[in-house]
PDB file of N, CA and C in Angstrom:
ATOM      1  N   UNK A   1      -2.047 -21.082  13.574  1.00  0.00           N
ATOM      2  CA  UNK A   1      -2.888 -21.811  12.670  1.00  0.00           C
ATOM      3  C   UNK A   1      -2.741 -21.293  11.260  1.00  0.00           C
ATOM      4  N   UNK A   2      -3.439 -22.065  10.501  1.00  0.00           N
ATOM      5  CA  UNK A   2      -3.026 -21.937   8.895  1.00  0.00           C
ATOM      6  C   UNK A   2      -3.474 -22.724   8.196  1.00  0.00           C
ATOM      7  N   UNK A   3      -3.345 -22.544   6.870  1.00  0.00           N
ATOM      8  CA  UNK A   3      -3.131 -23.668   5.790  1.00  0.00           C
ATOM      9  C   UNK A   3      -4.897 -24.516   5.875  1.00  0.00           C
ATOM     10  N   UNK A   4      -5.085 -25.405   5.980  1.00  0.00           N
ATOM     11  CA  UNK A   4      -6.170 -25.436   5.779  1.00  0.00           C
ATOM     12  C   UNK A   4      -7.056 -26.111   7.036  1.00  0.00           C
ATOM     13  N   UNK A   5      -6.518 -26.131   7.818  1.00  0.00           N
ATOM     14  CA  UNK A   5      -7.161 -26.049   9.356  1.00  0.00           C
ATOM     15  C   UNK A   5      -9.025 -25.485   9.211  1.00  0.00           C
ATOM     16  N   UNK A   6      -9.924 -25.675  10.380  1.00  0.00           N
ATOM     17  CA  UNK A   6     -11.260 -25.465   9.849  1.00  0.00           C
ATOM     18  C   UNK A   6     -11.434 -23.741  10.367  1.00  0.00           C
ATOM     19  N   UNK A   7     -10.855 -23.535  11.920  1.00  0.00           N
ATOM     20  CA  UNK A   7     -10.606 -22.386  12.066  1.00  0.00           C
ATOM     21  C   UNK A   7      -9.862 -21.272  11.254  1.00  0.00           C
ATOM     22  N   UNK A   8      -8.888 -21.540  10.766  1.00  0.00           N
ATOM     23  CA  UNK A   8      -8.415 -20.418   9.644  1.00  0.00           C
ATOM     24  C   UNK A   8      -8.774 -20.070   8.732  1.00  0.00           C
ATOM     25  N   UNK A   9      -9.471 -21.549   8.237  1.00  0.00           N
ATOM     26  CA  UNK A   9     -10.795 -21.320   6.878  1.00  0.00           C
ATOM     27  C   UNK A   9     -11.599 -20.400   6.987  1.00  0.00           C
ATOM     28  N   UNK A  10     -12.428 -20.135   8.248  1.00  0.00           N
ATOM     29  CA  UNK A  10     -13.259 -19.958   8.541  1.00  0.00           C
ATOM     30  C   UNK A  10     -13.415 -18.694   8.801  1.00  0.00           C
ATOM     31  N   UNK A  11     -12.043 -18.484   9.924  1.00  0.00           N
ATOM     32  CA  UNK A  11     -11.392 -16.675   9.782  1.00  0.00           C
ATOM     33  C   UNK A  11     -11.349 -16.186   8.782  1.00  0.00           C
ATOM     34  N   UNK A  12     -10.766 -16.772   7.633  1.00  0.00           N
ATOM     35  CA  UNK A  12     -10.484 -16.384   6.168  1.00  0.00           C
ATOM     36  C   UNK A  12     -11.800 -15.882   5.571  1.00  0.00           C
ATOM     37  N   UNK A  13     -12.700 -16.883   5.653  1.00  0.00           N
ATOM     38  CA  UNK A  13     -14.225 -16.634   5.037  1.00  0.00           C
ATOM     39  C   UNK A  13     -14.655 -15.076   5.826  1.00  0.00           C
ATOM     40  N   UNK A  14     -14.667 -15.133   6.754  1.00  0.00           N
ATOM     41  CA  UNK A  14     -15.004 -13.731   7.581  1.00  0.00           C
ATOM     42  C   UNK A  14     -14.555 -12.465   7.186  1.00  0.00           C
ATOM     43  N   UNK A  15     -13.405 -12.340   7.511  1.00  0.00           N
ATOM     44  CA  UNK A  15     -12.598 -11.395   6.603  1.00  0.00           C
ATOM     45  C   UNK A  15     -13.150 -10.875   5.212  1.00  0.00           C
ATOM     46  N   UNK A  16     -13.304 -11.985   4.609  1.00  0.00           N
ATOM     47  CA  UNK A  16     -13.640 -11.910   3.119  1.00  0.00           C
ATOM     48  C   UNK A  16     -15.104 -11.427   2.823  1.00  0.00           C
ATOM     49  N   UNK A  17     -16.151 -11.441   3.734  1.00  0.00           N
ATOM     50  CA  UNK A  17     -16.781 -11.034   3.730  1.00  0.00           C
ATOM     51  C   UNK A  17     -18.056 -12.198   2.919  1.00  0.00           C
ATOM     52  N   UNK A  18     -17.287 -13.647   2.948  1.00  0.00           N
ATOM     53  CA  UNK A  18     -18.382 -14.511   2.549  1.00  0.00           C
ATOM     54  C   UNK A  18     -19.420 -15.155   3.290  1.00  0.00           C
ATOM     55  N   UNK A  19     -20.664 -14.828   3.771  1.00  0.00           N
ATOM     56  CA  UNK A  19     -20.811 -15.401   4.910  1.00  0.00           C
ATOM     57  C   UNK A  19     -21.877 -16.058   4.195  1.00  0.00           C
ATOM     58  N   UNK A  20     -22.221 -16.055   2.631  1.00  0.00           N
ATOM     59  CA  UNK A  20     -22.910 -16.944   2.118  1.00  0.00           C
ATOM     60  C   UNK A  20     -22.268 -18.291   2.062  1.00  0.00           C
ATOM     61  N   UNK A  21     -21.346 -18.594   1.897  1.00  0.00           N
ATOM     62  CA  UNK A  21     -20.357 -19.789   2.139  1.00  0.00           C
ATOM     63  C   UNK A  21     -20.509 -20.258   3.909  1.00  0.00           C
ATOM     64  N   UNK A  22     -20.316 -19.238   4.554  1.00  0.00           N
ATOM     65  CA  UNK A  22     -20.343 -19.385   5.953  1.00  0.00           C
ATOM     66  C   UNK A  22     -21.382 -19.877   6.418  1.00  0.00           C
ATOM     67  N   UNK A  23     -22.677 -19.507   5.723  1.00  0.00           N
ATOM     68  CA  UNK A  23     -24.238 -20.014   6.184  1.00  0.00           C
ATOM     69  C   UNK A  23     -24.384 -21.553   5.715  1.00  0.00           C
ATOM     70  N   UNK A  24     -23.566 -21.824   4.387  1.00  0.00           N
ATOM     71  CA  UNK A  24     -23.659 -22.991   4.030  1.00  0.00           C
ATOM     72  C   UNK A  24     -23.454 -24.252   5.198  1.00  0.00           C
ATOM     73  N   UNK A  25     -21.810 -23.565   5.266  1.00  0.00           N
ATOM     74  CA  UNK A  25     -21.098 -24.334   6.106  1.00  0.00           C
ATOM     75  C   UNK A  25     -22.181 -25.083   7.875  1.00  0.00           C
ATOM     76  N   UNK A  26     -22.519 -23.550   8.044  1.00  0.00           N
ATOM     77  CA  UNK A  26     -23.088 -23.858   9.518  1.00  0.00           C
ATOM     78  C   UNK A  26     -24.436 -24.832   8.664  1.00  0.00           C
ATOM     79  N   UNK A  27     -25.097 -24.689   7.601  1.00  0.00           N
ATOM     80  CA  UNK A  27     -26.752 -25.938   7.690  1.00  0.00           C
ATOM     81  C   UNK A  27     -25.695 -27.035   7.307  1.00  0.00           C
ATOM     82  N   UNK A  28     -24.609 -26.719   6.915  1.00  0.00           N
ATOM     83  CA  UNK A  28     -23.687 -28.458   6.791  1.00  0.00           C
ATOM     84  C   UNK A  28     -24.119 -28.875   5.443  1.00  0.00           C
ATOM     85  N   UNK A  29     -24.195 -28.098   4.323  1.00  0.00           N
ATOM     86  CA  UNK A  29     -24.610 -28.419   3.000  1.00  0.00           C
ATOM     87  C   UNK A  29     -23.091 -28.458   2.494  1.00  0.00           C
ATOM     88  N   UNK A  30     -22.183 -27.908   3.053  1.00  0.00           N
ATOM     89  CA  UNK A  30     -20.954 -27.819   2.521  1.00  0.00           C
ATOM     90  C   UNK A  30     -19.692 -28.110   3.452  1.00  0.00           C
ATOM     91  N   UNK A  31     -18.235 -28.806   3.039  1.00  0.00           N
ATOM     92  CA  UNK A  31     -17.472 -28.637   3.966  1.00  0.00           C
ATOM     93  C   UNK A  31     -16.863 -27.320   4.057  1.00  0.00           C
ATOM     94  N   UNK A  32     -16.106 -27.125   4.986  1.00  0.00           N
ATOM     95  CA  UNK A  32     -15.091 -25.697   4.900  1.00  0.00           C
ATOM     96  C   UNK A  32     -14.379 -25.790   3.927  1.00  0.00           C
ATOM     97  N   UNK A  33     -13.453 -27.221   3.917  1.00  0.00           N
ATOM     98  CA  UNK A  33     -12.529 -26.618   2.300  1.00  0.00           C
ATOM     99  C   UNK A  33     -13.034 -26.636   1.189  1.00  0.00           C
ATOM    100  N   UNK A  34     -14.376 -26.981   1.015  1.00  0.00           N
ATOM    101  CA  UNK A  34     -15.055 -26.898  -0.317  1.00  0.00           C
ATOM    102  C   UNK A  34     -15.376 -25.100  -0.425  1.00  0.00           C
ATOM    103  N   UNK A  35     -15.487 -24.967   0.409  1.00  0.00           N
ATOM    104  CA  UNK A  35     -15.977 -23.118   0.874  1.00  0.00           C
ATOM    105  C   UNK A  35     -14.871 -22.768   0.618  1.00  0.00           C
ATOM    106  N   UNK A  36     -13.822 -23.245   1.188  1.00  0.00           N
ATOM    107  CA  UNK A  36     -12.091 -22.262   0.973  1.00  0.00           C
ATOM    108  C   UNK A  36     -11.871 -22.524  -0.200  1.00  0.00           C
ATOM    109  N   UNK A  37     -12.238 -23.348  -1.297  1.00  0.00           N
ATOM    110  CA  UNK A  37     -11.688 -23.595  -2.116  1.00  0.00           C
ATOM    111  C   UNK A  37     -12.968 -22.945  -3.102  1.00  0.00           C
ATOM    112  N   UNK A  38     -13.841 -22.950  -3.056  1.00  0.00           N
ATOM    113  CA  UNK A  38     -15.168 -21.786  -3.530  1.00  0.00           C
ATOM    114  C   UNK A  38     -14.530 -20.186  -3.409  1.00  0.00           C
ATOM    115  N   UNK A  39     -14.391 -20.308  -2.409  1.00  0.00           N
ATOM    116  CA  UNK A  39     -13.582 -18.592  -1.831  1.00  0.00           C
ATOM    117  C   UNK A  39     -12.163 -18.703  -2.958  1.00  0.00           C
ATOM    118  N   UNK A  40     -11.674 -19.490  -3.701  1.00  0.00           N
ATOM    119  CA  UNK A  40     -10.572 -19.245  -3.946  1.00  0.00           C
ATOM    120  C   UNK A  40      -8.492 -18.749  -3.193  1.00  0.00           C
ATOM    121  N   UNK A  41      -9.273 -19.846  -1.878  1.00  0.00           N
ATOM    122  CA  UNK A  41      -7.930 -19.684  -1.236  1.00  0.00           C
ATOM    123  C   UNK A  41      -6.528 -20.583  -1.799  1.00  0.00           C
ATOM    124  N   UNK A  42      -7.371 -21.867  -2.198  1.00  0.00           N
ATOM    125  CA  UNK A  42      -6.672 -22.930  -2.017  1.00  0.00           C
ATOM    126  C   UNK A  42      -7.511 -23.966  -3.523  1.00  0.00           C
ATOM    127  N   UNK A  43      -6.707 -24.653  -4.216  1.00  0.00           N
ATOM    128  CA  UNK A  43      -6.942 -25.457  -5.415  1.00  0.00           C
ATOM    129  C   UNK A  43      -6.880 -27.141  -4.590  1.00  0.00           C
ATOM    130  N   UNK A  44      -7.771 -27.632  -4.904  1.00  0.00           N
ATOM    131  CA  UNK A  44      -8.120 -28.800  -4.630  1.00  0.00           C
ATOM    132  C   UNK A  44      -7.347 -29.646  -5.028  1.00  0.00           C
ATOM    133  N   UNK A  45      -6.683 -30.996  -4.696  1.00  0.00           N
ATOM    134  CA  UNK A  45      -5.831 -31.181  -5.317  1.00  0.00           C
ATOM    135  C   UNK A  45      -6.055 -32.527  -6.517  1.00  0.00           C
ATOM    136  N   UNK A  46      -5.639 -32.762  -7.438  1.00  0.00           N
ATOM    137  CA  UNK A  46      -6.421 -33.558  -8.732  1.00  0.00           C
ATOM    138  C   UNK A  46      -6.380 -35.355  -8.220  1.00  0.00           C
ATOM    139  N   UNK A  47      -7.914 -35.327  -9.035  1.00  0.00           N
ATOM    140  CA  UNK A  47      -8.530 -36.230  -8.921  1.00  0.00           C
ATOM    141  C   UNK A  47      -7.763 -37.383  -9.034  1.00  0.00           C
ATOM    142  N   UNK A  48      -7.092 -38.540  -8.555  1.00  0.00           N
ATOM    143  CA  UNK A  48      -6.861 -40.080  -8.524  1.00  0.00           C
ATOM    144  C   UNK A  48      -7.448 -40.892  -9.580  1.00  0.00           C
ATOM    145  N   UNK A  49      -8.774 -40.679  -9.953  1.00  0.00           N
ATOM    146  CA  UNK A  49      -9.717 -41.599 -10.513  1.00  0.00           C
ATOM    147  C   UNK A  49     -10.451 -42.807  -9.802  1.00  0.00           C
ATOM    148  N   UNK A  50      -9.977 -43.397  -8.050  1.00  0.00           N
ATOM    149  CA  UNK A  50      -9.952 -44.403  -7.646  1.00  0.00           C
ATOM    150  C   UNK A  50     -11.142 -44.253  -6.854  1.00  0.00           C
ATOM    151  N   UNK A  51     -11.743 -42.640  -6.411  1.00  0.00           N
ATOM    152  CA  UNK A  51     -12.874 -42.355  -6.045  1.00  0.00           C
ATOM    153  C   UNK A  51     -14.696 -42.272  -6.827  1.00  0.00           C
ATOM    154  N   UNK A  52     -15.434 -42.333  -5.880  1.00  0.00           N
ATOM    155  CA  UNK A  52     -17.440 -41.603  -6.703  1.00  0.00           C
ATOM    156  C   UNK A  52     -16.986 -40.659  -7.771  1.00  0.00           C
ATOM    157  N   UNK A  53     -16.944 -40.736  -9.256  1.00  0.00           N
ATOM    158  CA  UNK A  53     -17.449 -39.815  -9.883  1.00  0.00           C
ATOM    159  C   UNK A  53     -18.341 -39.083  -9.555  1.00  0.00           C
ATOM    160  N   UNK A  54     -19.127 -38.704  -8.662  1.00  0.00           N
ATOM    161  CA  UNK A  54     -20.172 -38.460  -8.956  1.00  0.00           C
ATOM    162  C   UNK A  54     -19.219 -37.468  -7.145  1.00  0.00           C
ATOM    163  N   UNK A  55     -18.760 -37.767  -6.294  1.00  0.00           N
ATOM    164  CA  UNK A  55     -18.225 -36.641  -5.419  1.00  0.00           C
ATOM    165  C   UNK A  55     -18.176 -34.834  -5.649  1.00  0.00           C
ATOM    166  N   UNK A  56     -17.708 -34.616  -6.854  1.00  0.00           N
ATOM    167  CA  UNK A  56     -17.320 -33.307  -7.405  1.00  0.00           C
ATOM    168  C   UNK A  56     -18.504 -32.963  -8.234  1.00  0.00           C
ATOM    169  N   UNK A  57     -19.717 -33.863  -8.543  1.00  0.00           N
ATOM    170  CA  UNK A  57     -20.879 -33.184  -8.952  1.00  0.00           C
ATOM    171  C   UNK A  57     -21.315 -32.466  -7.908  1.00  0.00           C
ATOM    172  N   UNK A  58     -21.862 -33.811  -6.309  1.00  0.00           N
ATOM    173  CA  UNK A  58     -22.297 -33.158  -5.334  1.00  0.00           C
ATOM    174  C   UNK A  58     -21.797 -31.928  -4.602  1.00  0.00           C
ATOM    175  N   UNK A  59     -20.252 -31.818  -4.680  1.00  0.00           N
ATOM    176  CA  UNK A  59     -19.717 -31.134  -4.296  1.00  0.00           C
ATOM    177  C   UNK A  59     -20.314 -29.366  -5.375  1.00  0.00           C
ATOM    178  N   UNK A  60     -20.074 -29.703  -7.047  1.00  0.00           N
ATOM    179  CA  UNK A  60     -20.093 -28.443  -7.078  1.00  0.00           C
ATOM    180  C   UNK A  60     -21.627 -27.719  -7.200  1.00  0.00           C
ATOM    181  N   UNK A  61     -23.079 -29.169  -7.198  1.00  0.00           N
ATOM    182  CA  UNK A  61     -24.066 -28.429  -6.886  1.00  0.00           C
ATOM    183  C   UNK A  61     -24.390 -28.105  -5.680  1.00  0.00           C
ATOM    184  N   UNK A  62     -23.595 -28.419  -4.949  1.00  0.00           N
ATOM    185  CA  UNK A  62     -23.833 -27.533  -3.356  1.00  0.00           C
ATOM    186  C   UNK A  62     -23.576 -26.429  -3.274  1.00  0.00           C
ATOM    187  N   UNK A  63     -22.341 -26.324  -3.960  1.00  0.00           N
ATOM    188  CA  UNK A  63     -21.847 -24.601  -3.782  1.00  0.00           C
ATOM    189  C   UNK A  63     -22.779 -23.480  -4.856  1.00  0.00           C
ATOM    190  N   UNK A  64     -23.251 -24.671  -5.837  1.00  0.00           N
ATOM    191  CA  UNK A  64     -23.659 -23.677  -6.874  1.00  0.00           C
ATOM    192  C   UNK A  64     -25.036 -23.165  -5.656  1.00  0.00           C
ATOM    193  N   UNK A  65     -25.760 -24.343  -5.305  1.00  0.00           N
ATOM    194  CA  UNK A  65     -26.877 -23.617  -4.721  1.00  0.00           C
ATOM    195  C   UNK A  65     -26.601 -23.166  -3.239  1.00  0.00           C
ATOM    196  N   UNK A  66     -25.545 -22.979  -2.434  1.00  0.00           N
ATOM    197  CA  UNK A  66     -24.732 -21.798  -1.578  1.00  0.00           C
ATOM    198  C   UNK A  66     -24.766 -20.276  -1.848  1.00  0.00           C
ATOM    199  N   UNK A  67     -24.183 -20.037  -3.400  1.00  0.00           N
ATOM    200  CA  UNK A  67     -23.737 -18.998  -3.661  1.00  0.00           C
ATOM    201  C   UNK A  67     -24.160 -18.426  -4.469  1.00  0.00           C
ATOM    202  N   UNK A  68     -25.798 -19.059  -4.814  1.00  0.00           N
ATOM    203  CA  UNK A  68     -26.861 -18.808  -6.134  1.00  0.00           C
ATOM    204  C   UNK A  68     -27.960 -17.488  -5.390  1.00  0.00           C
ATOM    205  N   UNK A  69     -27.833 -17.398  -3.984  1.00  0.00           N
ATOM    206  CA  UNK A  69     -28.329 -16.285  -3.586  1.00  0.00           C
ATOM    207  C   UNK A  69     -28.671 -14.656  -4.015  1.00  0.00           C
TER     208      UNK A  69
END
């Protein structure tokens, strides 16, 4: 496994010692690659324009209030 699979994410997060990301993940306020990509494993890849503006707000006030602990 690897790359961005939910299990390797997830190993990764462990390791790392984020388990504020990890707690997110389990109440489901966040996905894993939003967490792997919070953790700084992996860069998201750029926006289309064809999607919610408003996706990458929700996305980054989730993490903000994840990791505001």
């Amino acid at each position: 496994m690897g790359g961005t699979s939910i299990e390797y994410i997830r190993s990764r997060l462990e390791k790392a010692g984020r388990v504020d990301l990890l707690a997110a993940i389990a109440d489901g306020k966040i996905s894993t690659y939003a967490a792997g990509e919070a953790a700084g494993f992996f860069k998201r890849r750029p926006v289309l324009g064809t999607g919610s503006p408003n996706a990458a707000k929700r996305r980054a006030f989730a993490l903000r209030q994840a990791t505001s602990r």
